[in-house]
PDB file of N, CA and C in Angstrom:
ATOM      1  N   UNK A   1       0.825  -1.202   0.000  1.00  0.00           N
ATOM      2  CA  UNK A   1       0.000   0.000   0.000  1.00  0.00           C
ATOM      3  C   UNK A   1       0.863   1.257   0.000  1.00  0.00           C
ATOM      4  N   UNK A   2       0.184   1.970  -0.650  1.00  0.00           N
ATOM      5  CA  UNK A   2       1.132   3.848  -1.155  1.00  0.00           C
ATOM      6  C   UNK A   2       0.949   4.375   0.407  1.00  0.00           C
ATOM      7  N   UNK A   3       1.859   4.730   0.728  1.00  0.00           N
ATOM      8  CA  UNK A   3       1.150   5.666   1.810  1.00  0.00           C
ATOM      9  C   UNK A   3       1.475   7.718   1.658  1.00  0.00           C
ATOM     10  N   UNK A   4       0.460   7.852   2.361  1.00  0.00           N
ATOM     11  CA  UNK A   4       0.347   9.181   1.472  1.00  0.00           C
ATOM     12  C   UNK A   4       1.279  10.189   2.335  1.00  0.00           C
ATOM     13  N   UNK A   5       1.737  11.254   1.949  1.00  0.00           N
ATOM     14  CA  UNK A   5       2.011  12.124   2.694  1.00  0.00           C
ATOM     15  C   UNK A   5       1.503  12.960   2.707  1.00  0.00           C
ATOM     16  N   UNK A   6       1.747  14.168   3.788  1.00  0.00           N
ATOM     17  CA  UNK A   6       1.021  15.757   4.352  1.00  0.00           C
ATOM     18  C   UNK A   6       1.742  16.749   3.023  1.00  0.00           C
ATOM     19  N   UNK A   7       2.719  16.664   2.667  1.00  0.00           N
ATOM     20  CA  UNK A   7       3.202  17.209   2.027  1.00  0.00           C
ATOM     21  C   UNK A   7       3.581  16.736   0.892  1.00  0.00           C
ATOM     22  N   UNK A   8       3.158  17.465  -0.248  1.00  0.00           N
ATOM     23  CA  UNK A   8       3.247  17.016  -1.613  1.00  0.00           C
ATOM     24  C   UNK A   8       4.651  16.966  -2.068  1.00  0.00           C
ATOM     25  N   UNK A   9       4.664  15.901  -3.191  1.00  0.00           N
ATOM     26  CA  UNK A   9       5.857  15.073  -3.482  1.00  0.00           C
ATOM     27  C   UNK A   9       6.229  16.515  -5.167  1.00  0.00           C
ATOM     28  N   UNK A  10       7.275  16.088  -5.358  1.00  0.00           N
ATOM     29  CA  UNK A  10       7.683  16.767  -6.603  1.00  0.00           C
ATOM     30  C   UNK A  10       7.437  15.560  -7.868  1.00  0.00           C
ATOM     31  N   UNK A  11       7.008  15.825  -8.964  1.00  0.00           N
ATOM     32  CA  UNK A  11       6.226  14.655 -10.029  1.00  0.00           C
ATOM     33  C   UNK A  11       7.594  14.440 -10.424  1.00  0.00           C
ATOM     34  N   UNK A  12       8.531  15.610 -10.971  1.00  0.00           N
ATOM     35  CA  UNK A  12       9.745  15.060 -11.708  1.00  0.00           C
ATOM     36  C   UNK A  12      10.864  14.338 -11.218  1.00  0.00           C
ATOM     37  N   UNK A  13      10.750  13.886  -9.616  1.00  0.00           N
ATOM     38  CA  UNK A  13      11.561  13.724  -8.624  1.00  0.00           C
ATOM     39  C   UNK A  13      11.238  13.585  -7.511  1.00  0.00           C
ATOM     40  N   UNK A  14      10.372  12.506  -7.835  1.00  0.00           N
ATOM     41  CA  UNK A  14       9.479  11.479  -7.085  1.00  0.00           C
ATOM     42  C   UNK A  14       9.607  11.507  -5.450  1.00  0.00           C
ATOM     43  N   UNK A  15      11.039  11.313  -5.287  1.00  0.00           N
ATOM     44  CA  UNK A  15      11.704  11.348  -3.774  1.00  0.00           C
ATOM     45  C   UNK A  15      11.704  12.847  -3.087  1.00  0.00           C
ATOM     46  N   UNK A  16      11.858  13.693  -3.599  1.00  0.00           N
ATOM     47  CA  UNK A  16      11.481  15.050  -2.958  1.00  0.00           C
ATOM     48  C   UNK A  16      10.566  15.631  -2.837  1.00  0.00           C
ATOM     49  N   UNK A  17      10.332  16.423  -1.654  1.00  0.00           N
ATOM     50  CA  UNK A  17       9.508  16.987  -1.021  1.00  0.00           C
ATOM     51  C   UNK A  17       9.326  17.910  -1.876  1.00  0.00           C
ATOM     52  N   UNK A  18       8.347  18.876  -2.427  1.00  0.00           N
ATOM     53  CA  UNK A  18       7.944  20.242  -2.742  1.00  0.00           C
ATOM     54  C   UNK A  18       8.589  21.422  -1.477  1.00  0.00           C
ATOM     55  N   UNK A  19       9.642  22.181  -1.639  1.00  0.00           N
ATOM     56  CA  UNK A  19       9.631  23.167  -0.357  1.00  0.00           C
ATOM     57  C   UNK A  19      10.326  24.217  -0.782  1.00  0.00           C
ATOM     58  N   UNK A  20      10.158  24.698  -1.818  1.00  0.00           N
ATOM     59  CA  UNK A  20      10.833  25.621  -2.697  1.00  0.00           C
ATOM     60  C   UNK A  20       9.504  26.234  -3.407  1.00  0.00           C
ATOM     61  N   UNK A  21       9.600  27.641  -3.913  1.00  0.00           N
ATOM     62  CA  UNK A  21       8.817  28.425  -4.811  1.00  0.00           C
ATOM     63  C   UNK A  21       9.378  29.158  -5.589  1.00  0.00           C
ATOM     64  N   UNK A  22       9.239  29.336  -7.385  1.00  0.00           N
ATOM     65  CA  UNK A  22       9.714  29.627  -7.917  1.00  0.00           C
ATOM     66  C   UNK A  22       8.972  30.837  -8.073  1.00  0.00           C
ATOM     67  N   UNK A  23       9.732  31.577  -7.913  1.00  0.00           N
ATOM     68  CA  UNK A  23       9.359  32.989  -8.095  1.00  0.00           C
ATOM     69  C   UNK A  23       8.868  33.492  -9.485  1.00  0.00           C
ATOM     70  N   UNK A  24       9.773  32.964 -10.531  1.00  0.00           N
ATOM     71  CA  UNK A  24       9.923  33.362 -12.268  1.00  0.00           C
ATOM     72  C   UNK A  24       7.948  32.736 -12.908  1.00  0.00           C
ATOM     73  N   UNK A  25       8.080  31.191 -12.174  1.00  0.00           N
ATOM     74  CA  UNK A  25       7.144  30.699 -12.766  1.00  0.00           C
ATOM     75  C   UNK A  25       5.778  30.804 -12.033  1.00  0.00           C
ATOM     76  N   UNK A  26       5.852  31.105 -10.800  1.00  0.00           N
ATOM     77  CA  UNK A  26       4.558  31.382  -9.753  1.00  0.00           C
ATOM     78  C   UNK A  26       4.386  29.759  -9.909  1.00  0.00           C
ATOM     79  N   UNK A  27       5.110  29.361  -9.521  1.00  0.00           N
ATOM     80  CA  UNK A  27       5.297  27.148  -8.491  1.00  0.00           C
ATOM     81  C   UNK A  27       5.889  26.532  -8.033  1.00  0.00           C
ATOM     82  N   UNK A  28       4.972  26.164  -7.295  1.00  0.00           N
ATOM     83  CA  UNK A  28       6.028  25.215  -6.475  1.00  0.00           C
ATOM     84  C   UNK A  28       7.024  24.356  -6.755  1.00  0.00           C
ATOM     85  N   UNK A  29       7.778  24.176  -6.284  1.00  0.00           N
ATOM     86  CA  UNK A  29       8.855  23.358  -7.030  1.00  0.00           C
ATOM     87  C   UNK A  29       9.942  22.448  -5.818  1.00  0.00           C
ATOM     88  N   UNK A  30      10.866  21.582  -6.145  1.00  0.00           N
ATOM     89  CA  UNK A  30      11.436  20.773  -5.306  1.00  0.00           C
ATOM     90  C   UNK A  30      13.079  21.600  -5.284  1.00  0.00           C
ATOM     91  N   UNK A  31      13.968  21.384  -4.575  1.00  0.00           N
ATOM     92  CA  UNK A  31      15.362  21.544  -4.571  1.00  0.00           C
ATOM     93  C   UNK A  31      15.942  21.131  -5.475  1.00  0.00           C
ATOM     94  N   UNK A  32      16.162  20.037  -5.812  1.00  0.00           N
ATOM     95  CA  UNK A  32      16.774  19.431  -7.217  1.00  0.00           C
ATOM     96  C   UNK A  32      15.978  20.245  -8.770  1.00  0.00           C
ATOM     97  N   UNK A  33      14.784  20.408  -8.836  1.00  0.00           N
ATOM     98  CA  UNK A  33      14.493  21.088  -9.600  1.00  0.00           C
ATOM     99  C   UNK A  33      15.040  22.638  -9.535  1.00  0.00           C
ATOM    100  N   UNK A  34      15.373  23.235  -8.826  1.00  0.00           N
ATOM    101  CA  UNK A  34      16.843  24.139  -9.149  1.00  0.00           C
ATOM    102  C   UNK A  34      17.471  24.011  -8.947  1.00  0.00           C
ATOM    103  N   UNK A  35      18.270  23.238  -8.698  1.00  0.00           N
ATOM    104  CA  UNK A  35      19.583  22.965  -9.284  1.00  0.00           C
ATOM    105  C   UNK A  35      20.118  22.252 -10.141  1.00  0.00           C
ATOM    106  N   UNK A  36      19.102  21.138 -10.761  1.00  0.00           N
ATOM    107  CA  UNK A  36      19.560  20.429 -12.014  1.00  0.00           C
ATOM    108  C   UNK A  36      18.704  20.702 -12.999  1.00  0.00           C
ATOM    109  N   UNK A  37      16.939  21.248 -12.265  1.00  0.00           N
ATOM    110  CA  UNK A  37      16.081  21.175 -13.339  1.00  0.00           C
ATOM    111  C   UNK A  37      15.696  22.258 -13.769  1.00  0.00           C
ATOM    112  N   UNK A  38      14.175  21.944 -14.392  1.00  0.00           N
ATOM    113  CA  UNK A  38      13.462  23.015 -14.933  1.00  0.00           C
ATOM    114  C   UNK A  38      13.698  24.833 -14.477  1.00  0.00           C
ATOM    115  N   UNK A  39      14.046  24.794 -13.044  1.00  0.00           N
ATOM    116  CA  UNK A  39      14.202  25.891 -12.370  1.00  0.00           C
ATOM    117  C   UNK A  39      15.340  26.494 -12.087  1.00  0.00           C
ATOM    118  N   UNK A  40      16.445  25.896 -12.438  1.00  0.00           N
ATOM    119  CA  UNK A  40      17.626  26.654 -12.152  1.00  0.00           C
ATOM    120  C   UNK A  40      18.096  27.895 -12.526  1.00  0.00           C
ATOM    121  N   UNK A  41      17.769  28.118 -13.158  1.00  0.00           N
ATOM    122  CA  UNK A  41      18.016  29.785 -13.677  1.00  0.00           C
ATOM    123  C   UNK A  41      16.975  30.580 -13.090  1.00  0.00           C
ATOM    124  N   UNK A  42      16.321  30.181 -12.268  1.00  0.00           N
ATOM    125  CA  UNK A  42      14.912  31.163 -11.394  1.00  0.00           C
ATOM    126  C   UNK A  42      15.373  31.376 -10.316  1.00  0.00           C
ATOM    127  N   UNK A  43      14.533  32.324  -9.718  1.00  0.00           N
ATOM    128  CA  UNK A  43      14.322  33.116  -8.308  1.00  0.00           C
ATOM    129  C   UNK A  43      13.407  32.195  -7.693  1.00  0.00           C
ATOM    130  N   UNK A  44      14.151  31.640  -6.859  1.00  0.00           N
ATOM    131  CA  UNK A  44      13.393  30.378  -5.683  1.00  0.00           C
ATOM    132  C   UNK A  44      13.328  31.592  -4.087  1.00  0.00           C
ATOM    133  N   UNK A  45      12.017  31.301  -3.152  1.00  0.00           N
ATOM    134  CA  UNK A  45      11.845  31.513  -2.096  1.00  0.00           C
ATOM    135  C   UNK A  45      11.634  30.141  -1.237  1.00  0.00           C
ATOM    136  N   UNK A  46      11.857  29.868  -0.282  1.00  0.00           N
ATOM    137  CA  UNK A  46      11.024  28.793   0.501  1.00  0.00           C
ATOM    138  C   UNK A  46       9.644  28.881   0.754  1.00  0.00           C
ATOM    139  N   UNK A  47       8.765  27.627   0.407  1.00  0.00           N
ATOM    140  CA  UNK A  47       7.479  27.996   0.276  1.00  0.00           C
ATOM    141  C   UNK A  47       7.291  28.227   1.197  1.00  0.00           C
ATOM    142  N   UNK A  48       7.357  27.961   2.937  1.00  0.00           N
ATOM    143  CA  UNK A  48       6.925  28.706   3.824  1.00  0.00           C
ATOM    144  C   UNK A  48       6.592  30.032   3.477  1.00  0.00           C
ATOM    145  N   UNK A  49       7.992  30.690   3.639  1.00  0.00           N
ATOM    146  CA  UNK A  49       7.894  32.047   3.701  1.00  0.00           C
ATOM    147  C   UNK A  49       7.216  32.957   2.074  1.00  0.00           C
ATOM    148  N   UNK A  50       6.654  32.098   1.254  1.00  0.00           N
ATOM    149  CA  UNK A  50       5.824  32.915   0.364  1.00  0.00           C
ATOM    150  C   UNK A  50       4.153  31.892   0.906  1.00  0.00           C
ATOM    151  N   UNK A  51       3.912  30.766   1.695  1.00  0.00           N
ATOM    152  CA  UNK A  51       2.615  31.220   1.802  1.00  0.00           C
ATOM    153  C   UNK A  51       2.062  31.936   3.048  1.00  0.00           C
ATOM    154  N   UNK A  52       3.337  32.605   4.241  1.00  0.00           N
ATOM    155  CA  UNK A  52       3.057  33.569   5.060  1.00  0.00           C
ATOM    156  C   UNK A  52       2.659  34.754   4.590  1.00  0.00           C
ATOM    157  N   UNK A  53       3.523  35.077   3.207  1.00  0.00           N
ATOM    158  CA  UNK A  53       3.552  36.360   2.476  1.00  0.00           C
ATOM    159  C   UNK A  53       2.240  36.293   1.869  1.00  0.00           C
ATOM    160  N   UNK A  54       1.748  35.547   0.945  1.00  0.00           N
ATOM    161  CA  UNK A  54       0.618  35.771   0.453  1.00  0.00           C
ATOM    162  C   UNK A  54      -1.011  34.902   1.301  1.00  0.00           C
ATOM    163  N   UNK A  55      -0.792  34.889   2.608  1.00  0.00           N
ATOM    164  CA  UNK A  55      -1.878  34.525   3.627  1.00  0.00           C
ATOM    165  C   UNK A  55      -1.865  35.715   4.038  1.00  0.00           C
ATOM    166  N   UNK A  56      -0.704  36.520   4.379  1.00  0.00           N
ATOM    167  CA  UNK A  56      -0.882  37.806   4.969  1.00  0.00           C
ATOM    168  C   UNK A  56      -1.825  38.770   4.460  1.00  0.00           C
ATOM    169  N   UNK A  57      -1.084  38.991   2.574  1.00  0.00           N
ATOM    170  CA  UNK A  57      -1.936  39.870   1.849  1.00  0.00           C
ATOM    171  C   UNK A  57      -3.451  39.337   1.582  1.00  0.00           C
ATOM    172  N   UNK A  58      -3.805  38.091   1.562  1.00  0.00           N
ATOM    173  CA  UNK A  58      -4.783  37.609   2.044  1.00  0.00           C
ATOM    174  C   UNK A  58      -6.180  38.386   2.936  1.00  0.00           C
ATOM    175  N   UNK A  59      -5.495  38.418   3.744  1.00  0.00           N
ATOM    176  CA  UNK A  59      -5.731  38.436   4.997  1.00  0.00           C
ATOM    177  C   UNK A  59      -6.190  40.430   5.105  1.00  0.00           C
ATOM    178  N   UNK A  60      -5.248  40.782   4.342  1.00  0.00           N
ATOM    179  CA  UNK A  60      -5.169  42.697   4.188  1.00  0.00           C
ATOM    180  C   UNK A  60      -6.411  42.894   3.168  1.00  0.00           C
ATOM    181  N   UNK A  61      -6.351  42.173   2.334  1.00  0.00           N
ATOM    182  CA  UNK A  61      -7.512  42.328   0.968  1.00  0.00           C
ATOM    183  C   UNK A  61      -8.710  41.943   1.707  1.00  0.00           C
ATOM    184  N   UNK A  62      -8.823  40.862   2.717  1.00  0.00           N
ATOM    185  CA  UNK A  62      -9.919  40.661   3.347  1.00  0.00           C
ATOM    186  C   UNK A  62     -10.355  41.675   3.927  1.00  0.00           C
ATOM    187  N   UNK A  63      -9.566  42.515   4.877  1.00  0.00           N
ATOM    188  CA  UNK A  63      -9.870  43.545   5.865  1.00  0.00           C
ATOM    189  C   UNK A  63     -10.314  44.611   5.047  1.00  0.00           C
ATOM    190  N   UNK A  64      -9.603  44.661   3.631  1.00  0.00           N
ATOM    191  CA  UNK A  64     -10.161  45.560   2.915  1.00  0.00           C
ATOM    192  C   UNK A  64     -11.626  45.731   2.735  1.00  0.00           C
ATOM    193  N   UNK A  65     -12.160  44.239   2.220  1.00  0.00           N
ATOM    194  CA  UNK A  65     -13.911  44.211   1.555  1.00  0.00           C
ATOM    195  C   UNK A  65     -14.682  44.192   2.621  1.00  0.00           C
ATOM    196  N   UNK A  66     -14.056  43.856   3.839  1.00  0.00           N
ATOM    197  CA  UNK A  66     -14.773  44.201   4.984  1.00  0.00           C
ATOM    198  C   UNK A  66     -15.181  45.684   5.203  1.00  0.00           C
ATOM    199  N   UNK A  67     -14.211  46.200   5.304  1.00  0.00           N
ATOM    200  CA  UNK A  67     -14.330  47.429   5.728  1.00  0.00           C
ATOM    201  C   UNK A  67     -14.933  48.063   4.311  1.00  0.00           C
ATOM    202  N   UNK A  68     -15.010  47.621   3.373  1.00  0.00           N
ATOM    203  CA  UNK A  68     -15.643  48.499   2.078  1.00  0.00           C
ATOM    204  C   UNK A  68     -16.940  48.028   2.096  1.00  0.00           C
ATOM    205  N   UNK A  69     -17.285  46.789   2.247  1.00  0.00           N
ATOM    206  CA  UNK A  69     -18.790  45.892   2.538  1.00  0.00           C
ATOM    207  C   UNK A  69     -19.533  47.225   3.853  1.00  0.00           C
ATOM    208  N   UNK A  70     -19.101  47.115   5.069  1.00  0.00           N
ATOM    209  CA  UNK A  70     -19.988  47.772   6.124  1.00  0.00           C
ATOM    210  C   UNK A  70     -19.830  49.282   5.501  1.00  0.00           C
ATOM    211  N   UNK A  71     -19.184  50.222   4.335  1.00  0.00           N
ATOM    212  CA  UNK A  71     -19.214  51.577   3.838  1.00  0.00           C
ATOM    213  C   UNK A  71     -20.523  51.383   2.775  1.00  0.00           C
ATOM    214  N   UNK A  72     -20.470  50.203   2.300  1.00  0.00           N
ATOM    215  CA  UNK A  72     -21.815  50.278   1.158  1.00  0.00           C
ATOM    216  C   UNK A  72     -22.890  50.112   2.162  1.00  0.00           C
ATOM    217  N   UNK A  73     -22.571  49.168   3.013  1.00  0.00           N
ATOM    218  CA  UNK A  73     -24.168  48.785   3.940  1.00  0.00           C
ATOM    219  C   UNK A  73     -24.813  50.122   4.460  1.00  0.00           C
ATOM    220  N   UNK A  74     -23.780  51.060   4.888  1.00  0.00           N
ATOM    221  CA  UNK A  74     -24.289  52.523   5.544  1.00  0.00           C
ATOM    222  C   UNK A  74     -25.099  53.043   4.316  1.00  0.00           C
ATOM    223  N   UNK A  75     -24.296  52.899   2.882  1.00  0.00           N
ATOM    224  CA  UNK A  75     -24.946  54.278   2.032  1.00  0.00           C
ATOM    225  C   UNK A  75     -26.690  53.275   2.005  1.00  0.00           C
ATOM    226  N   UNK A  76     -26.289  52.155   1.676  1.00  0.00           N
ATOM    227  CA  UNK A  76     -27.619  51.476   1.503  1.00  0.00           C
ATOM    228  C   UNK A  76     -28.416  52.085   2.407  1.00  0.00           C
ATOM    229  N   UNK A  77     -28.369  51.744   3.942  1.00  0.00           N
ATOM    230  CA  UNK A  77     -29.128  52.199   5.100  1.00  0.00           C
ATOM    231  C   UNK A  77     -29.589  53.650   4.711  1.00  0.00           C
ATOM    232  N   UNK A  78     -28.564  54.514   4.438  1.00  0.00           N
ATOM    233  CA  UNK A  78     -29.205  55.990   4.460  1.00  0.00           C
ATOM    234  C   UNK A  78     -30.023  55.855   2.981  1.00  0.00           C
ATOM    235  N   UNK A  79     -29.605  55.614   1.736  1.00  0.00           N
ATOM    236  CA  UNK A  79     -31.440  55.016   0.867  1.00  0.00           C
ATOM    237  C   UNK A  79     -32.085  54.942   1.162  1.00  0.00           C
ATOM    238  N   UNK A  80     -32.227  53.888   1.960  1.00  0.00           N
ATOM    239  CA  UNK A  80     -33.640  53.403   2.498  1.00  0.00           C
ATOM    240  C   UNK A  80     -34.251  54.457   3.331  1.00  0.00           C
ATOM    241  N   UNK A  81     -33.303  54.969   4.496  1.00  0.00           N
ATOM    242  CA  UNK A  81     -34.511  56.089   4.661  1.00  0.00           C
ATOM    243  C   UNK A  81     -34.547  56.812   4.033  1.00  0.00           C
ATOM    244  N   UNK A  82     -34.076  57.568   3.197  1.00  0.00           N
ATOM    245  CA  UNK A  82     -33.949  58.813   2.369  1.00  0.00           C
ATOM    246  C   UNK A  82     -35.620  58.229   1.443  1.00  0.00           C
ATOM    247  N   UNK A  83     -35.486  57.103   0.618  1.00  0.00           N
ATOM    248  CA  UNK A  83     -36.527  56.767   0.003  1.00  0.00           C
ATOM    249  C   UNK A  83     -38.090  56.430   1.184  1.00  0.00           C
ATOM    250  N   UNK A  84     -37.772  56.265   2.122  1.00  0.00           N
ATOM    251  CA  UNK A  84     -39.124  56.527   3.411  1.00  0.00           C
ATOM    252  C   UNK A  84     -39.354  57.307   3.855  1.00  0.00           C
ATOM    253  N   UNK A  85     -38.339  58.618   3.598  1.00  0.00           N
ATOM    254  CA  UNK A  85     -38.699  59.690   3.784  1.00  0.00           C
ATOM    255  C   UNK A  85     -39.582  60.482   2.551  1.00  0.00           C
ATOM    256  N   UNK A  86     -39.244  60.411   1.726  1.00  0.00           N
ATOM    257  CA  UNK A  86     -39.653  60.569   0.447  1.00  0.00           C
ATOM    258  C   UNK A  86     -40.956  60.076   0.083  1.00  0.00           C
ATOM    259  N   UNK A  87     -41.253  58.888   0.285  1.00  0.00           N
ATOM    260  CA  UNK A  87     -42.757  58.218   0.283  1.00  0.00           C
ATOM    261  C   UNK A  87     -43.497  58.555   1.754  1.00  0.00           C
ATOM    262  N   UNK A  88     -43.263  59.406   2.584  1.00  0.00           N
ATOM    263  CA  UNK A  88     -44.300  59.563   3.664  1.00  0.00           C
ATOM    264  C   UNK A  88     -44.096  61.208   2.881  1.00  0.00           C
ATOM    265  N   UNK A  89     -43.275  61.803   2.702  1.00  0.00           N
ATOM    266  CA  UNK A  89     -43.545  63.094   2.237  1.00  0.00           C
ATOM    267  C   UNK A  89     -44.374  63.326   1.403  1.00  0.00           C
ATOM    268  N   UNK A  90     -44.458  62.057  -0.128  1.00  0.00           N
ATOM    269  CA  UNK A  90     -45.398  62.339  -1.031  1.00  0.00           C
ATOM    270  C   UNK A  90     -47.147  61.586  -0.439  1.00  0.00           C
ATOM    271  N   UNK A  91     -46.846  61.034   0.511  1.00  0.00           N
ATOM    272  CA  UNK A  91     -48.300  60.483   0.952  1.00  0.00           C
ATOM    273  C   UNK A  91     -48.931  61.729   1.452  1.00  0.00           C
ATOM    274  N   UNK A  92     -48.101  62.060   2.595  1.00  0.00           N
ATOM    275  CA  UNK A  92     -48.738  63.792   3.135  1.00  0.00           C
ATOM    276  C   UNK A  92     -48.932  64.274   2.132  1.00  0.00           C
ATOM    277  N   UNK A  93     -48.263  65.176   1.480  1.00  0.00           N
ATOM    278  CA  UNK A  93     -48.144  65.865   0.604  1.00  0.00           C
ATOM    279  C   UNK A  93     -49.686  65.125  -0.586  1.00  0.00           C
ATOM    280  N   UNK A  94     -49.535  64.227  -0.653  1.00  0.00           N
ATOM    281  CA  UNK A  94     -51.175  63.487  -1.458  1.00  0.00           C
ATOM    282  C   UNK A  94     -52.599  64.255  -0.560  1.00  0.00           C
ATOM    283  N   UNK A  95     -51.981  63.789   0.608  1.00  0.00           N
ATOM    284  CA  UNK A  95     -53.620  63.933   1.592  1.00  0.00           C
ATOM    285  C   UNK A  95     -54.253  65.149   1.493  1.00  0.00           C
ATOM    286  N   UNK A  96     -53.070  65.997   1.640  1.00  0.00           N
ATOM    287  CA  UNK A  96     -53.216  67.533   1.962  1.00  0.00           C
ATOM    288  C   UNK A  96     -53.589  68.359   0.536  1.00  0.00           C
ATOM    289  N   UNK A  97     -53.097  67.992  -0.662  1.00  0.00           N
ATOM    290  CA  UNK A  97     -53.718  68.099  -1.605  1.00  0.00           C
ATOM    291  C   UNK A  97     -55.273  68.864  -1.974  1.00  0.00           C
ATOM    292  N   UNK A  98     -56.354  67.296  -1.618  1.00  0.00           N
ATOM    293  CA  UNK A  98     -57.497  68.024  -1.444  1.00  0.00           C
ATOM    294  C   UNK A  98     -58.017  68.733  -0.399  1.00  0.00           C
ATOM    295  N   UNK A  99     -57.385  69.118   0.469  1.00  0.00           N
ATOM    296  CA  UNK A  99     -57.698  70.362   1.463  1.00  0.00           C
ATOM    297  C   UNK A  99     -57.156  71.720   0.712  1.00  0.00           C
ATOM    298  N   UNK A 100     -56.242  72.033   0.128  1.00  0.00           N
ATOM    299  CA  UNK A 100     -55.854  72.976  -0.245  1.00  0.00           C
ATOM    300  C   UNK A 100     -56.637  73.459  -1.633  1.00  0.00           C
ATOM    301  N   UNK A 101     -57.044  72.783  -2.539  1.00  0.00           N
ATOM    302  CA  UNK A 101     -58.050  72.816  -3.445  1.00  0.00           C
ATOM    303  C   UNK A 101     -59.354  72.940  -2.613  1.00  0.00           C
ATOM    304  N   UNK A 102     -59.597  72.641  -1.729  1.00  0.00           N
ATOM    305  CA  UNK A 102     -60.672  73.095  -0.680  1.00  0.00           C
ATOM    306  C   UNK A 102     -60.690  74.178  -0.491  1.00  0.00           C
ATOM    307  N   UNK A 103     -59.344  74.811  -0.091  1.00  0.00           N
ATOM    308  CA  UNK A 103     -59.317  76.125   0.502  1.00  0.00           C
ATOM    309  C   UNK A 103     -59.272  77.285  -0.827  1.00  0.00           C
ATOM    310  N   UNK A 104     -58.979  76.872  -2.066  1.00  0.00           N
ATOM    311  CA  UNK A 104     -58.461  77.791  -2.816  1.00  0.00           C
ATOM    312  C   UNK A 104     -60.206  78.093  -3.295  1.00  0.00           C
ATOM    313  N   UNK A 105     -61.125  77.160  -3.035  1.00  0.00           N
ATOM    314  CA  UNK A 105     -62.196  77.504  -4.057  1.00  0.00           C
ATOM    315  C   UNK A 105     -63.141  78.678  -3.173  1.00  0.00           C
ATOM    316  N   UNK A 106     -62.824  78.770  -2.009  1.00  0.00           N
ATOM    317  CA  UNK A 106     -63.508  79.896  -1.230  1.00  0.00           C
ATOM    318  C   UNK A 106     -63.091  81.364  -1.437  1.00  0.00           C
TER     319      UNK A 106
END
């Protein structure tokens, strides 16, 4: 039986771990793949430290739509009354109508 691991294997180099990121190609990649392979002429990071980097910005873009989500919810809120204000103004404004045509015919 295969047994699996937590951490993904490299396809071209079966025996290594994935723990490298190629910067050039945006992938993951193994150690031997830069230095013998596909990647050697690239800008490698350790994948740790690029999926801290991009969980972080993650994480900033989130705080962003948050905080832009509860700025639309306000303008929404003030619509809604602005438009209930507006429909009790034209209801009055209806009622009172025929009183004032009342008053003009005297």
């Amino acid at each position: 039986p295969e047994k699996k691991s937590d951490q993904p294997m490299c396809e071209e180099h079966e025996e290594e771990r994935i723990n490298i990121y190629c910067l050039n190609c945006e992938v993951p990649t193994c150690s031997l793949c830069k230095v013998f392979g596909a990647h050697k002429d690239c800008q490698v990071a350790p994948l740790t430290h690029v999926f801290q980097r991009q969980k972080s910005e993650l994480s900033d873009g989130i705080a962003v739509l948050v905080g832009s989500n509860d700025r639309v919810q306000g303008v929404i809120s003030q619509l809604e009354d602005t438009c209930k204000t507006i429909e009790v103004s034209l209801l009055s404004h209806r009622e009172s109508k025929p009183v004032l045509i009342f008053l003009g015919t005297n």
